[in-house]
N, C-alpha and C. Protein backbone atom coordinates (compact mmCIF):
# COMPACT_ATOMS: atom_id res chain seq x y z
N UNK A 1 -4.55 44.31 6.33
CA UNK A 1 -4.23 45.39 5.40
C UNK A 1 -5.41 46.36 5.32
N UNK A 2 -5.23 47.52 5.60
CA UNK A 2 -6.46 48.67 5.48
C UNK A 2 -6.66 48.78 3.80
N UNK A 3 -7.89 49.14 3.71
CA UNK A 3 -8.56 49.15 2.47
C UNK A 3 -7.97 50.06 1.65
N UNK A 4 -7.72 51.30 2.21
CA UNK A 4 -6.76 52.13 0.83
C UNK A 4 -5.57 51.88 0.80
N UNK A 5 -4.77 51.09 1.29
CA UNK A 5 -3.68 49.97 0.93
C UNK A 5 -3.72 48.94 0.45
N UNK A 6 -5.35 48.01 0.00
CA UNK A 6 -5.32 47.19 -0.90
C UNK A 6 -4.99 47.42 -2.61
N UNK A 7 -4.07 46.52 -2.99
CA UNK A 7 -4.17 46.52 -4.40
C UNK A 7 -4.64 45.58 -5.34
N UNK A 8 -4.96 45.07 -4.64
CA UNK A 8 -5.38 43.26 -5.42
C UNK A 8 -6.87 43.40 -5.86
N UNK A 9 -7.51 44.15 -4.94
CA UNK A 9 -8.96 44.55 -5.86
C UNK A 9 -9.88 42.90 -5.28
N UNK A 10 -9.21 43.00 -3.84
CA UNK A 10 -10.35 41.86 -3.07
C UNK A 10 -11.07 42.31 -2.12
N UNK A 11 -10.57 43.46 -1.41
CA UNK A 11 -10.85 43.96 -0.18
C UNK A 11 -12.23 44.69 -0.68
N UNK A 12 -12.82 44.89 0.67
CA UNK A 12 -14.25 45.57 0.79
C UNK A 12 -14.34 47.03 0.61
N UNK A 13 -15.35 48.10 -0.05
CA UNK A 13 -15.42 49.17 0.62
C UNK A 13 -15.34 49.25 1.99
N UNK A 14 -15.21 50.49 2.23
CA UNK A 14 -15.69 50.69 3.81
C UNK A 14 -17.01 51.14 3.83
N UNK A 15 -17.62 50.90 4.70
CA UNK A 15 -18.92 50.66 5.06
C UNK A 15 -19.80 51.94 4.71
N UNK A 16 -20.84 52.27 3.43
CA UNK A 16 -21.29 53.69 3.52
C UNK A 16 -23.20 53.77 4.28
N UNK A 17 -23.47 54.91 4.48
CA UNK A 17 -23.88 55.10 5.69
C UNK A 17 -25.28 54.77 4.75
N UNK A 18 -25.23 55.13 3.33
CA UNK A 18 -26.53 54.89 2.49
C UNK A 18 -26.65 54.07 2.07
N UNK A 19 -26.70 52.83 2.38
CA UNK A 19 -26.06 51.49 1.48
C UNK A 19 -27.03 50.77 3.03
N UNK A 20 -28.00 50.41 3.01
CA UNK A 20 -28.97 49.89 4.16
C UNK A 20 -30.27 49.35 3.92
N UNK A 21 -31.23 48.42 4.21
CA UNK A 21 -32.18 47.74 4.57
C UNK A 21 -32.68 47.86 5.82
N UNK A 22 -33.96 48.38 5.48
CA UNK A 22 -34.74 48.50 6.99
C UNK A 22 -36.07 46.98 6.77
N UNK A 23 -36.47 46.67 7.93
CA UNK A 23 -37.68 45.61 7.39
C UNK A 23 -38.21 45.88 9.20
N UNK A 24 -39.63 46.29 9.03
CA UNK A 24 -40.40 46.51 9.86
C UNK A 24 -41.76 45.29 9.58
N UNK A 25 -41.88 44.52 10.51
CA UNK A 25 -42.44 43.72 10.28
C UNK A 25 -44.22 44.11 10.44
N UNK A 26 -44.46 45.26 10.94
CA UNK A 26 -45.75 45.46 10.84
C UNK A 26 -46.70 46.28 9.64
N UNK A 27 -45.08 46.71 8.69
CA UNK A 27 -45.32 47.75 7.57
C UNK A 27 -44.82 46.64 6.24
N UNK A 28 -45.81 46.42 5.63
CA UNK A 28 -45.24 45.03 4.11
C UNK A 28 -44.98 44.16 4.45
N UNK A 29 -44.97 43.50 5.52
CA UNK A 29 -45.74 41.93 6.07
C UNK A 29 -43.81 41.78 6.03
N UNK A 30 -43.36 42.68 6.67
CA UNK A 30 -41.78 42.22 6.47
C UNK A 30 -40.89 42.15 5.36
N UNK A 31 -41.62 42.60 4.94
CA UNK A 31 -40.13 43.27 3.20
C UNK A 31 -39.73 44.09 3.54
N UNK A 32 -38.89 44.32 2.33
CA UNK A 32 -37.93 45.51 2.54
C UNK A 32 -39.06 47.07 2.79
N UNK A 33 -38.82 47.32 3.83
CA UNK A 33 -38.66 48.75 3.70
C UNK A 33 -38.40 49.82 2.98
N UNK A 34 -38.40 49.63 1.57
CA UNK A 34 -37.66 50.69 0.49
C UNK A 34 -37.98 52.11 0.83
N UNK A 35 -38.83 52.84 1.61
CA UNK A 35 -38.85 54.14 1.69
C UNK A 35 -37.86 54.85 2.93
N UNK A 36 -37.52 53.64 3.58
CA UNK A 36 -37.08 54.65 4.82
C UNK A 36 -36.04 55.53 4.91
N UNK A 37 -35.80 56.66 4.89
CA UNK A 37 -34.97 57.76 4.49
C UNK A 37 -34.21 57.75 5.63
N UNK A 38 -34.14 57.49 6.98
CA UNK A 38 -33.11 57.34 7.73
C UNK A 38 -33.19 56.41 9.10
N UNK A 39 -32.06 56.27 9.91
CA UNK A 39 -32.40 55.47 10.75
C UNK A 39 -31.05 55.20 11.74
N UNK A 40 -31.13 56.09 12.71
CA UNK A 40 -30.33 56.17 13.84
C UNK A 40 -30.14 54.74 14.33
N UNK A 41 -28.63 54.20 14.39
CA UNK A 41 -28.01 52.89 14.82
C UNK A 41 -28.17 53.11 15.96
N UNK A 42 -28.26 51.93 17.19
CA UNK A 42 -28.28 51.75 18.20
C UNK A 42 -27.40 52.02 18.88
N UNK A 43 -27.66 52.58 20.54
CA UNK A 43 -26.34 53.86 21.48
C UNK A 43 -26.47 53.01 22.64
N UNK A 44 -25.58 52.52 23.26
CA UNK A 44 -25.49 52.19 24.54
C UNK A 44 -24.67 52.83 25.60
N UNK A 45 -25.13 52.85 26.62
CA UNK A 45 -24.63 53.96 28.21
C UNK A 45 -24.62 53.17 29.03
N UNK A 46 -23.91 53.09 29.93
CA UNK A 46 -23.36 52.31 30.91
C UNK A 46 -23.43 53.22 31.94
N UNK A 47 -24.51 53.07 32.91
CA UNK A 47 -24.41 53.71 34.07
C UNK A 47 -23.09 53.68 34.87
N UNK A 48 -22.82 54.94 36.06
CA UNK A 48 -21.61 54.39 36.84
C UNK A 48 -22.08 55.17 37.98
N UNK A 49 -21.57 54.13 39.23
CA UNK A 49 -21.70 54.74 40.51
C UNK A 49 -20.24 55.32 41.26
N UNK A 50 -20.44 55.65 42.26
CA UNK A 50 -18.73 56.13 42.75
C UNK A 50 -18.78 56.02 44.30
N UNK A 51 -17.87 55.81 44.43
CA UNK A 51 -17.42 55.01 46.26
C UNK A 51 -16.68 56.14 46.53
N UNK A 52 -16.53 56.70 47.76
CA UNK A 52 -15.79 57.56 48.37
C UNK A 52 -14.85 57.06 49.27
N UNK A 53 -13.59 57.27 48.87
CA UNK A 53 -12.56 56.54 50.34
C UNK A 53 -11.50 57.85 50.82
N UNK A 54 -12.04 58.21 51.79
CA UNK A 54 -10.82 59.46 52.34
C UNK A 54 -11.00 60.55 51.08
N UNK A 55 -9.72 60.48 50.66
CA UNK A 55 -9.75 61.68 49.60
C UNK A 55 -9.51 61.14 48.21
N UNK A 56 -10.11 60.16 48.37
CA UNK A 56 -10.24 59.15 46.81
C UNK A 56 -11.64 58.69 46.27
N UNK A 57 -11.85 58.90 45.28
CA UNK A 57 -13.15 58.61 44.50
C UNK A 57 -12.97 57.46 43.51
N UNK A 58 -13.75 56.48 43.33
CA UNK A 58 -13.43 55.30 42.71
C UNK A 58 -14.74 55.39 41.70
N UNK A 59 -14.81 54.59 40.76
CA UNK A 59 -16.03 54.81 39.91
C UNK A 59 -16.00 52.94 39.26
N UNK A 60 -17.41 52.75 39.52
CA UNK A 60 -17.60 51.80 39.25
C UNK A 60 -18.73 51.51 37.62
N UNK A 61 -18.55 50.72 37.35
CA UNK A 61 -20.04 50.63 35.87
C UNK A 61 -21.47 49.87 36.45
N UNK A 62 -21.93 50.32 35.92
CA UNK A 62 -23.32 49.95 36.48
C UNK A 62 -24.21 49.45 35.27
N UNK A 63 -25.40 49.81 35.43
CA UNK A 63 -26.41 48.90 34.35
C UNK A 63 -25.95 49.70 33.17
N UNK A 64 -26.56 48.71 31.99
CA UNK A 64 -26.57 49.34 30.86
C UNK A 64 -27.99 49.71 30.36
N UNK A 65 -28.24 50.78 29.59
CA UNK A 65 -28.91 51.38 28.72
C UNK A 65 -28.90 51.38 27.37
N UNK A 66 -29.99 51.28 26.88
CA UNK A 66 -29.83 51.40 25.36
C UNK A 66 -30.42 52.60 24.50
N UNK A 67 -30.29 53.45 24.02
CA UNK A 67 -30.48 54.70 24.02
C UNK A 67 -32.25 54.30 22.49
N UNK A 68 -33.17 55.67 22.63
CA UNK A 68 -33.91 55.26 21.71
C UNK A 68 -33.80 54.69 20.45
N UNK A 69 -34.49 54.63 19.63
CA UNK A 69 -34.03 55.12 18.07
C UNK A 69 -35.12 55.49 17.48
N UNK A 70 -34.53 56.39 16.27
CA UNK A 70 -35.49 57.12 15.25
C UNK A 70 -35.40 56.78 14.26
N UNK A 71 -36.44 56.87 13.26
CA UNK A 71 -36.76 56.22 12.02
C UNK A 71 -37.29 57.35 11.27
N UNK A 72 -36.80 57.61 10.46
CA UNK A 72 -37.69 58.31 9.34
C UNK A 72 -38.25 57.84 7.95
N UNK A 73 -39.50 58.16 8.03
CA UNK A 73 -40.01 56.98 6.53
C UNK A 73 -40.47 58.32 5.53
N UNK A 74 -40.81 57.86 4.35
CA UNK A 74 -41.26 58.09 2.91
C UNK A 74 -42.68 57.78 3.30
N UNK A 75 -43.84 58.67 2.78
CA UNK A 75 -44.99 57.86 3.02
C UNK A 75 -45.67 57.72 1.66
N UNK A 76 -45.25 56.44 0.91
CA UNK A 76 -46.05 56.32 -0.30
C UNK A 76 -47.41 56.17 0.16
N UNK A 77 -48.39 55.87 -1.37
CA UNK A 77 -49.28 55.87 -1.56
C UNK A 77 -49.70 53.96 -1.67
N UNK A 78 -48.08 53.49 -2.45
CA UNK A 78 -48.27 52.10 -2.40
C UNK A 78 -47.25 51.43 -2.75
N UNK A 79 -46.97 50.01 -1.78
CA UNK A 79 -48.06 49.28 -1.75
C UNK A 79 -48.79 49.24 -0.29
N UNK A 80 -48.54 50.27 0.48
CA UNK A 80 -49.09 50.61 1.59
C UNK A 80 -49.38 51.94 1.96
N UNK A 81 -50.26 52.71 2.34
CA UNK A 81 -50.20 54.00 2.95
C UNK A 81 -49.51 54.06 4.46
N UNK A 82 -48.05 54.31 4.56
CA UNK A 82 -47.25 54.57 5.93
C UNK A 82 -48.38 55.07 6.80
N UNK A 83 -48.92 56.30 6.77
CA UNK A 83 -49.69 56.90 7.75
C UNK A 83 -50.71 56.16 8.55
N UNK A 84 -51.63 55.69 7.51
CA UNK A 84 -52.66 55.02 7.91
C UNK A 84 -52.16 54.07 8.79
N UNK A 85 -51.42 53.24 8.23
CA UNK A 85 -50.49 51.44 8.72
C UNK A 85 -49.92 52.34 9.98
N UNK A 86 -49.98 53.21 10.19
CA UNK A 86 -49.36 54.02 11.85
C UNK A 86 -50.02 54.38 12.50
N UNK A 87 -51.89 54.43 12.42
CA UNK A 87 -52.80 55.15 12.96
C UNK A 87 -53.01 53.58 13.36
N UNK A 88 -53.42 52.78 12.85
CA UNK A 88 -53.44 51.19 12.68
C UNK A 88 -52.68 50.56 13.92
N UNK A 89 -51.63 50.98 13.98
CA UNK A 89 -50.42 50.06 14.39
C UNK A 89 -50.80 50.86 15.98
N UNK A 90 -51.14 52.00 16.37
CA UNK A 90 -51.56 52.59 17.68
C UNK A 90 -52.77 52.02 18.16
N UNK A 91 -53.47 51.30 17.61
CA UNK A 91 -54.55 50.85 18.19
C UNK A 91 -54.71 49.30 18.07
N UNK A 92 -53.52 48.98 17.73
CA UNK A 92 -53.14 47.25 17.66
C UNK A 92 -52.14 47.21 19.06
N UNK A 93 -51.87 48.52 19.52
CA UNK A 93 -50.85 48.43 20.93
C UNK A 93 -52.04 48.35 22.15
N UNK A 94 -53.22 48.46 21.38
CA UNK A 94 -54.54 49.04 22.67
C UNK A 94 -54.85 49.80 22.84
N UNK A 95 -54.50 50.99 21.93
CA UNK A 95 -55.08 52.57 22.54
C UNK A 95 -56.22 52.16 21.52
N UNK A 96 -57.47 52.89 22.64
CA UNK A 96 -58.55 52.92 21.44
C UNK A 96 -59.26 54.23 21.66
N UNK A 97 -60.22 54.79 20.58
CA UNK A 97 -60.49 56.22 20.92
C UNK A 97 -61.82 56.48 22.02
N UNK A 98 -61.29 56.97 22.95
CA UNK A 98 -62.53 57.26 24.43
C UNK A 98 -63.92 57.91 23.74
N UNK A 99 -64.98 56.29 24.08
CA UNK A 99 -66.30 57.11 23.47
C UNK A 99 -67.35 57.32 24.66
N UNK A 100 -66.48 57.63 25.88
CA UNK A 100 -67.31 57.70 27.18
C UNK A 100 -66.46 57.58 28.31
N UNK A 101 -66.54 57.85 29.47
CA UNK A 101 -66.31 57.89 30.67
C UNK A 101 -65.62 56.60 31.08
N UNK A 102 -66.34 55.39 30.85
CA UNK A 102 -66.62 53.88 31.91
C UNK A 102 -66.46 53.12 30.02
N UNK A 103 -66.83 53.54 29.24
CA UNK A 103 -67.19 52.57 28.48
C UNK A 103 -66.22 51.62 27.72
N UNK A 104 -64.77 52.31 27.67
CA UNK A 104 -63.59 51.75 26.88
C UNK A 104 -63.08 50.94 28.21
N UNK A 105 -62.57 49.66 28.17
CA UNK A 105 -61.76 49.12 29.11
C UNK A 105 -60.07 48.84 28.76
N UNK A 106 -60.20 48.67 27.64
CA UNK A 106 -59.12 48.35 26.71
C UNK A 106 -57.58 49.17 27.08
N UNK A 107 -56.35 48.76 26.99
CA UNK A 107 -55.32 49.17 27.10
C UNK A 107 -54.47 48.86 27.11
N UNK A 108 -53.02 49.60 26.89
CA UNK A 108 -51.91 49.17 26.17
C UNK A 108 -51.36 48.43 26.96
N UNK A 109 -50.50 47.49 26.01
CA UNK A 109 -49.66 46.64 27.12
C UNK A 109 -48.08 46.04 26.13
N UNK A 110 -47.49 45.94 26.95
CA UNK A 110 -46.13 45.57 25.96
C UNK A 110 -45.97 44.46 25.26
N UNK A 111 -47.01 43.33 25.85
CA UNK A 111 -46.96 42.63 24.82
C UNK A 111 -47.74 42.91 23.23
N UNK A 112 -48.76 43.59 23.46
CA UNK A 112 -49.65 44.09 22.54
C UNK A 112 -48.53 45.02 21.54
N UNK A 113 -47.99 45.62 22.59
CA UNK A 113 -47.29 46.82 21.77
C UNK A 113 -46.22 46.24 21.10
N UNK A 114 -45.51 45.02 20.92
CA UNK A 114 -44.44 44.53 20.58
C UNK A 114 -44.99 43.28 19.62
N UNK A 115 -46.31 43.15 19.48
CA UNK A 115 -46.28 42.38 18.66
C UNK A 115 -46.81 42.82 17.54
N UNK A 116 -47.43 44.11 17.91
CA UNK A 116 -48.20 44.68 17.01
C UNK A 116 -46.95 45.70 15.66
N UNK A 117 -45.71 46.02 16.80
CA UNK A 117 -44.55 46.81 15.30
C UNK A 117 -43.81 45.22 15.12
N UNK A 118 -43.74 43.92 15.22
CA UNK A 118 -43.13 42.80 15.12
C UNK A 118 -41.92 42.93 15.11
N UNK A 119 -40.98 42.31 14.22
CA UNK A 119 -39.76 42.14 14.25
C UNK A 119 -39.23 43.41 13.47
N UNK A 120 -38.32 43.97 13.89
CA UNK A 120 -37.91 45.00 13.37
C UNK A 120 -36.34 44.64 13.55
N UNK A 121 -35.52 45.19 11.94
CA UNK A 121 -33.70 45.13 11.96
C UNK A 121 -33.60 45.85 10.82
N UNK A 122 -32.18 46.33 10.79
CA UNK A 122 -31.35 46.82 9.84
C UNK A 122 -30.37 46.31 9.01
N UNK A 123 -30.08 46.12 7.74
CA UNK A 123 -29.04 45.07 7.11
C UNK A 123 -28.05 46.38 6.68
N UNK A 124 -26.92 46.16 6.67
CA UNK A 124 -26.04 47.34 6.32
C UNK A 124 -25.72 46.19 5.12
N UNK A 125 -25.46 47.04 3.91
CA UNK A 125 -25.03 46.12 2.54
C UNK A 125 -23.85 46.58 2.28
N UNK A 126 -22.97 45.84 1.22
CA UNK A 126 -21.99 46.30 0.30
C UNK A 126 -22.56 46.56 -1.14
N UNK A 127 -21.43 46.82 -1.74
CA UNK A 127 -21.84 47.73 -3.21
C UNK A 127 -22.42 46.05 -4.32
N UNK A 128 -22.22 44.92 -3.68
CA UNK A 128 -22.77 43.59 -4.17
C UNK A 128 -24.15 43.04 -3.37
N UNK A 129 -24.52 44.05 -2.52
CA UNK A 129 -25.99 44.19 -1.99
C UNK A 129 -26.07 43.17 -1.41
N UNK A 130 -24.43 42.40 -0.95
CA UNK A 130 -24.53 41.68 0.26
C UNK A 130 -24.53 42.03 1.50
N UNK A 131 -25.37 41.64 2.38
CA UNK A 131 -25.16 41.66 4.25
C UNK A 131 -24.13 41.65 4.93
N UNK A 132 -23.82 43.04 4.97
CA UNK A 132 -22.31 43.00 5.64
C UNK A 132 -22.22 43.10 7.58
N UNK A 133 -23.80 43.33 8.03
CA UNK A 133 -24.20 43.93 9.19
C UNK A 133 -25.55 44.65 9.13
N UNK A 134 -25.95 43.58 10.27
CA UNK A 134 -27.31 43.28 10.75
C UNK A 134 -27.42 43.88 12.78
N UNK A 135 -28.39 44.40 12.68
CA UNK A 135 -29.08 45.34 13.64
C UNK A 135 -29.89 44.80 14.19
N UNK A 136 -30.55 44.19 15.15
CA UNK A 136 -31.63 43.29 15.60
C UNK A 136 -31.98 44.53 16.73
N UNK A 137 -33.09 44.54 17.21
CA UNK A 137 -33.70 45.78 18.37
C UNK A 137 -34.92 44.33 18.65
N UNK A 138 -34.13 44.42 19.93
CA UNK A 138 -35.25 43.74 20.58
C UNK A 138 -36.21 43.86 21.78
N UNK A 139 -37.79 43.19 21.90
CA UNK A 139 -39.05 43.27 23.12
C UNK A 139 -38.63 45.28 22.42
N UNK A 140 -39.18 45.81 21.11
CA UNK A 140 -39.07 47.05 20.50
C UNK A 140 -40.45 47.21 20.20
N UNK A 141 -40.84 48.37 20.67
CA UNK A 141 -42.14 49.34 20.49
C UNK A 141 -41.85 50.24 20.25
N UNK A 142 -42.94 50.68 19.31
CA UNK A 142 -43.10 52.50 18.78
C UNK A 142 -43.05 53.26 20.33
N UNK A 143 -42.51 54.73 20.74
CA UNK A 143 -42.49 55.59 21.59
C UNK A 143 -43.49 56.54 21.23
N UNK A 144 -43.25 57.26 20.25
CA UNK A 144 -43.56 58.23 19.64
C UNK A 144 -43.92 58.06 17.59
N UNK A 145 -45.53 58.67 17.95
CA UNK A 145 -45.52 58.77 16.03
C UNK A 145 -45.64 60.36 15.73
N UNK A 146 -45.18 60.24 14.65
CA UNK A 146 -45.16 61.88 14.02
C UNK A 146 -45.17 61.73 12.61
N UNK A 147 -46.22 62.38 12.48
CA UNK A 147 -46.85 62.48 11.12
C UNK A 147 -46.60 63.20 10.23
N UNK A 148 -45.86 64.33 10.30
CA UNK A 148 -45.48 64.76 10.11
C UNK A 148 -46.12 66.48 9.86
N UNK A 149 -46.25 67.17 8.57
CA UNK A 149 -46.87 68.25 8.48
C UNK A 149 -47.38 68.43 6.68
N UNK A 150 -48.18 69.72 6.63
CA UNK A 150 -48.33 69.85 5.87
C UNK A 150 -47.85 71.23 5.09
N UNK A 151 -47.43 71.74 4.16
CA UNK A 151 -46.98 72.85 3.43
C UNK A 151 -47.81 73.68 2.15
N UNK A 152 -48.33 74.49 2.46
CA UNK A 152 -48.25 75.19 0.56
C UNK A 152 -47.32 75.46 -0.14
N UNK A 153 -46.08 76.21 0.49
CA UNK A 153 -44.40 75.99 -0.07
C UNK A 153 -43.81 75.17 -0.11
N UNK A 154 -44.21 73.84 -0.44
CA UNK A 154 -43.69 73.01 -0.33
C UNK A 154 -43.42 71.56 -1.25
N UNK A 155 -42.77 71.29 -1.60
CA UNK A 155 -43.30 70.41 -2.99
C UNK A 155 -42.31 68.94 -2.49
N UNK A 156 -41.84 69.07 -1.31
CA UNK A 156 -41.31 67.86 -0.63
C UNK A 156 -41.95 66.56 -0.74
N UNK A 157 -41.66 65.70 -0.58
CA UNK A 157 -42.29 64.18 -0.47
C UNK A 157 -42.58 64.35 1.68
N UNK A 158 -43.50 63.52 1.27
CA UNK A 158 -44.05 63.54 2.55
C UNK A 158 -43.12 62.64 4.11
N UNK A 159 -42.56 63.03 4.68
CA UNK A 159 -42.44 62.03 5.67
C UNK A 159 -42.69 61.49 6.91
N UNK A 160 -42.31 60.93 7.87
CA UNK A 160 -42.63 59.97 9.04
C UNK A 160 -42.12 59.81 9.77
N UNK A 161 -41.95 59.97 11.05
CA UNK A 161 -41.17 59.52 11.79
C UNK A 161 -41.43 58.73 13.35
N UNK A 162 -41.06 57.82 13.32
CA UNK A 162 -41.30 57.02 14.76
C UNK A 162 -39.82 56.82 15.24
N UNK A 163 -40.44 56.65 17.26
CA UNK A 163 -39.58 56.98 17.86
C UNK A 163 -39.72 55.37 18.64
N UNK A 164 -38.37 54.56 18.50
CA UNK A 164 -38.80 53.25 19.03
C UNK A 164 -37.82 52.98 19.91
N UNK A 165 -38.50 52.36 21.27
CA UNK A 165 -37.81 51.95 22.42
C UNK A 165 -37.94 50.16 22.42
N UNK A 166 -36.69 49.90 23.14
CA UNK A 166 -36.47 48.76 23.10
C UNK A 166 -35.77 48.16 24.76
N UNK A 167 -35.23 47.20 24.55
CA UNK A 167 -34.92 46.38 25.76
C UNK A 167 -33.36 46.26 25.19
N UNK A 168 -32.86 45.39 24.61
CA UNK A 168 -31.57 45.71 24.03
C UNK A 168 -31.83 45.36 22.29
N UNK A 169 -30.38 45.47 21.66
CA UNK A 169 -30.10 45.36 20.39
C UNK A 169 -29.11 44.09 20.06
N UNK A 170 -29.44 43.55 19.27
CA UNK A 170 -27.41 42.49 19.10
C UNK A 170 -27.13 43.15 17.23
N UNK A 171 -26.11 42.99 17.41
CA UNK A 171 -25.05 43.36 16.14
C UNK A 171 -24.54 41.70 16.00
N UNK A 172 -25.23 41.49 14.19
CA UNK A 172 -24.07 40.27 13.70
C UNK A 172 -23.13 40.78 12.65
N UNK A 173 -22.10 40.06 12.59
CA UNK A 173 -21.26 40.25 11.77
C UNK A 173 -21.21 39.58 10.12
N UNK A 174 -20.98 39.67 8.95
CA UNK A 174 -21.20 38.64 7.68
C UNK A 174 -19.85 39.09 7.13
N UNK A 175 -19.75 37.71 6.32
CA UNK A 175 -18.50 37.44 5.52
C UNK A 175 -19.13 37.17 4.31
N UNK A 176 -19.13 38.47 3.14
CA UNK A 176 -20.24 37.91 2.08
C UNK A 176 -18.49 37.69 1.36
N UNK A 177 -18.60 37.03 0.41
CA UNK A 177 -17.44 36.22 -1.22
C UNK A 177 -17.63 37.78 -1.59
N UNK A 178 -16.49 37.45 -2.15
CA UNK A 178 -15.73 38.54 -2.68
C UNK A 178 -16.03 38.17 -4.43
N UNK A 179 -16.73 39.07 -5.30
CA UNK A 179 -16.70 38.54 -6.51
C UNK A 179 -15.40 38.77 -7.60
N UNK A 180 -15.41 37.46 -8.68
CA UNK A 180 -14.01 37.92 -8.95
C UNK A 180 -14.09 38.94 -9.67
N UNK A 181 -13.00 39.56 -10.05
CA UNK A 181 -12.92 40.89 -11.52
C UNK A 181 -13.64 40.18 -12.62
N UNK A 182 -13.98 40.89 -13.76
CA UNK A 182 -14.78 40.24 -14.84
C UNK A 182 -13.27 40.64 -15.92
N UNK A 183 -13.08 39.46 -16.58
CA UNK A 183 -11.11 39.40 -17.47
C UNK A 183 -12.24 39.11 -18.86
N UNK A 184 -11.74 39.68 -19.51
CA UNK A 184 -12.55 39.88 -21.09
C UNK A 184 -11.90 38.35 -22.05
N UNK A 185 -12.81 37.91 -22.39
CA UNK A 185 -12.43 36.06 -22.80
C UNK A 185 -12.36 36.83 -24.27
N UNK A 186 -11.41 36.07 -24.85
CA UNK A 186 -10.54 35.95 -25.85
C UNK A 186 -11.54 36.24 -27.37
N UNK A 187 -12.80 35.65 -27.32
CA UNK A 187 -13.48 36.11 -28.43
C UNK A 187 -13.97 37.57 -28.16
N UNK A 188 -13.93 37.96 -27.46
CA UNK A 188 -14.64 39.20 -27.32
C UNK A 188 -13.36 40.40 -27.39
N UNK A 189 -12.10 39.73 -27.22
CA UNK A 189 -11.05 41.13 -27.64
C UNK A 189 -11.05 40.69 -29.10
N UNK A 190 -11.45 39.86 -30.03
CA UNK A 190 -11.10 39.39 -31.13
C UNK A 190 -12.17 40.66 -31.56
N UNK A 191 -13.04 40.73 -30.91
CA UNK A 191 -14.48 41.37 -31.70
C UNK A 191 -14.04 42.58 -31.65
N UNK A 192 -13.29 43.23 -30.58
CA UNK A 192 -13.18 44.49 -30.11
C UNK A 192 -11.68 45.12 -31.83
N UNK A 193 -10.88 43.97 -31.54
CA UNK A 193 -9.77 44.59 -32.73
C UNK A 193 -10.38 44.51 -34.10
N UNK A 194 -11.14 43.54 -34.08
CA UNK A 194 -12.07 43.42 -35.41
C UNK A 194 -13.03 44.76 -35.75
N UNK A 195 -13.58 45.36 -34.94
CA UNK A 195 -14.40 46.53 -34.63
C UNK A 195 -13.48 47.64 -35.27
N UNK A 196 -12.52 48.10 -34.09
CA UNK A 196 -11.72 49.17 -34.62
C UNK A 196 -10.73 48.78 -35.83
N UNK A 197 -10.66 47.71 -36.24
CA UNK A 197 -9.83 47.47 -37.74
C UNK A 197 -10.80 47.98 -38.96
N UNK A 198 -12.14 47.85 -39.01
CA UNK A 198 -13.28 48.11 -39.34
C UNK A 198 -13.11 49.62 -39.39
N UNK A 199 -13.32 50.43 -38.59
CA UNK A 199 -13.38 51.73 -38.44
C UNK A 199 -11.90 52.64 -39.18
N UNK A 200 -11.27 51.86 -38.53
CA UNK A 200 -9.97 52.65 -39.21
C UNK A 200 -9.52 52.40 -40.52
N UNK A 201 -10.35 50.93 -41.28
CA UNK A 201 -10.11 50.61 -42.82
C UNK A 201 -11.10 51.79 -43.30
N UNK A 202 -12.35 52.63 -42.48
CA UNK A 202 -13.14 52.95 -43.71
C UNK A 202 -12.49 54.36 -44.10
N UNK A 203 -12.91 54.93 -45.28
CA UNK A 203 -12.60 56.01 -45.70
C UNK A 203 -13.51 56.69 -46.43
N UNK A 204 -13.25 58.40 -46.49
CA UNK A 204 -14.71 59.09 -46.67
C UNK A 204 -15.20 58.90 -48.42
N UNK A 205 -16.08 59.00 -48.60
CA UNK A 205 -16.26 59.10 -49.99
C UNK A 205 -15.43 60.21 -50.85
């Protein structure tokens, strides 16, 4: 039964796009994410090749791809400074800043770079802030950081954005309980007619 044909008042919303959990494991040791203002779901492409026969073209599928993703953050002040924890997180991948010719040896590597943003997913919730759908991005590194800018016209909150590549993603599915309706117990309509019997006995001076 589709949801705006339920009447029983069991069925789920449908899924809204602001209703989400981000948890970046290198930003709050893996809590929630509460600032992140957006966050592009995972795109997959399926390469295809094509065979030529006479005057027929055939098309076959080929590898798959997983397209980037973008993140946009909030950069509080606390309980972490985003920016900093991103200047941080570039030099936990191995970049370090050149203080000579010969003298830095150091450099990035994917394992460095993947352990350093850790586990990173998305929880999609319902309006009972249960897990309705979970996002996993996995062997996922930062691409790109952007810090964003600064304004005198501007009285915006500050934001962030990283650009993260990955190897693939998995999608789980959840079955959160359905809570029941709340049915008003018998002393409490007693209180309610008692109330307005009250109101409607009084009279003005």
């Amino acid at each position: 039964m589709p949801f705006w044909s339920a009447v029983d008042g069991t069925r789920h919303d449908p899924k809204r796009q602001s209703r989400f959990k981000l948890y970046i494991g290198a930003l709050n040791e893996s809590k929630t994410v509460w600032y992140a203002k957006s966050f592009t779901k995972p795109a997959a492409e399926v390469n295809s090749t094509t065979h030529r026969y006479l005057n027929h073209t055939f098309n076959y599928p080929g590898s798959v791809k997983w397209n980037d993703i973008d993140i946009e953050l909030i950069d509080p002040t606390d309980p972490i400074d985003t920016a900093a924890s991103m200047a941080q997180l570039l030099t936990y991948m191995g970049y370090q800043i050149p203080s000579g010719p010969t003298a830095d040896l150091v450099n990035i590597s994917k394992r460095k770079s993947k352990d350093a943003l850790g586990d990173i997913y998305v929880e999609q919730i319902d309006d009972q802030g249960q897990t309705i759908e979970k996002w996993t991005l996995r062997q996922a590194f930062v691409k790109k950081f952007d810090w964003g800018s600064y304004k005198y016209d501007s009285d915006d909150l500050n934001t962030l954005k990283l650009m993260i590549t990955y190897d693939w993603a998995t999608c789980e599915k959840f079955s959160p309980t359905v809570a029941p309706a709340e049915t008003p117990s018998a002393v409490k309509v007693e209180e309610e007619k008692s109330y307005w019997k009250d109101i409607t006995n009084d009279t003005l001076p």
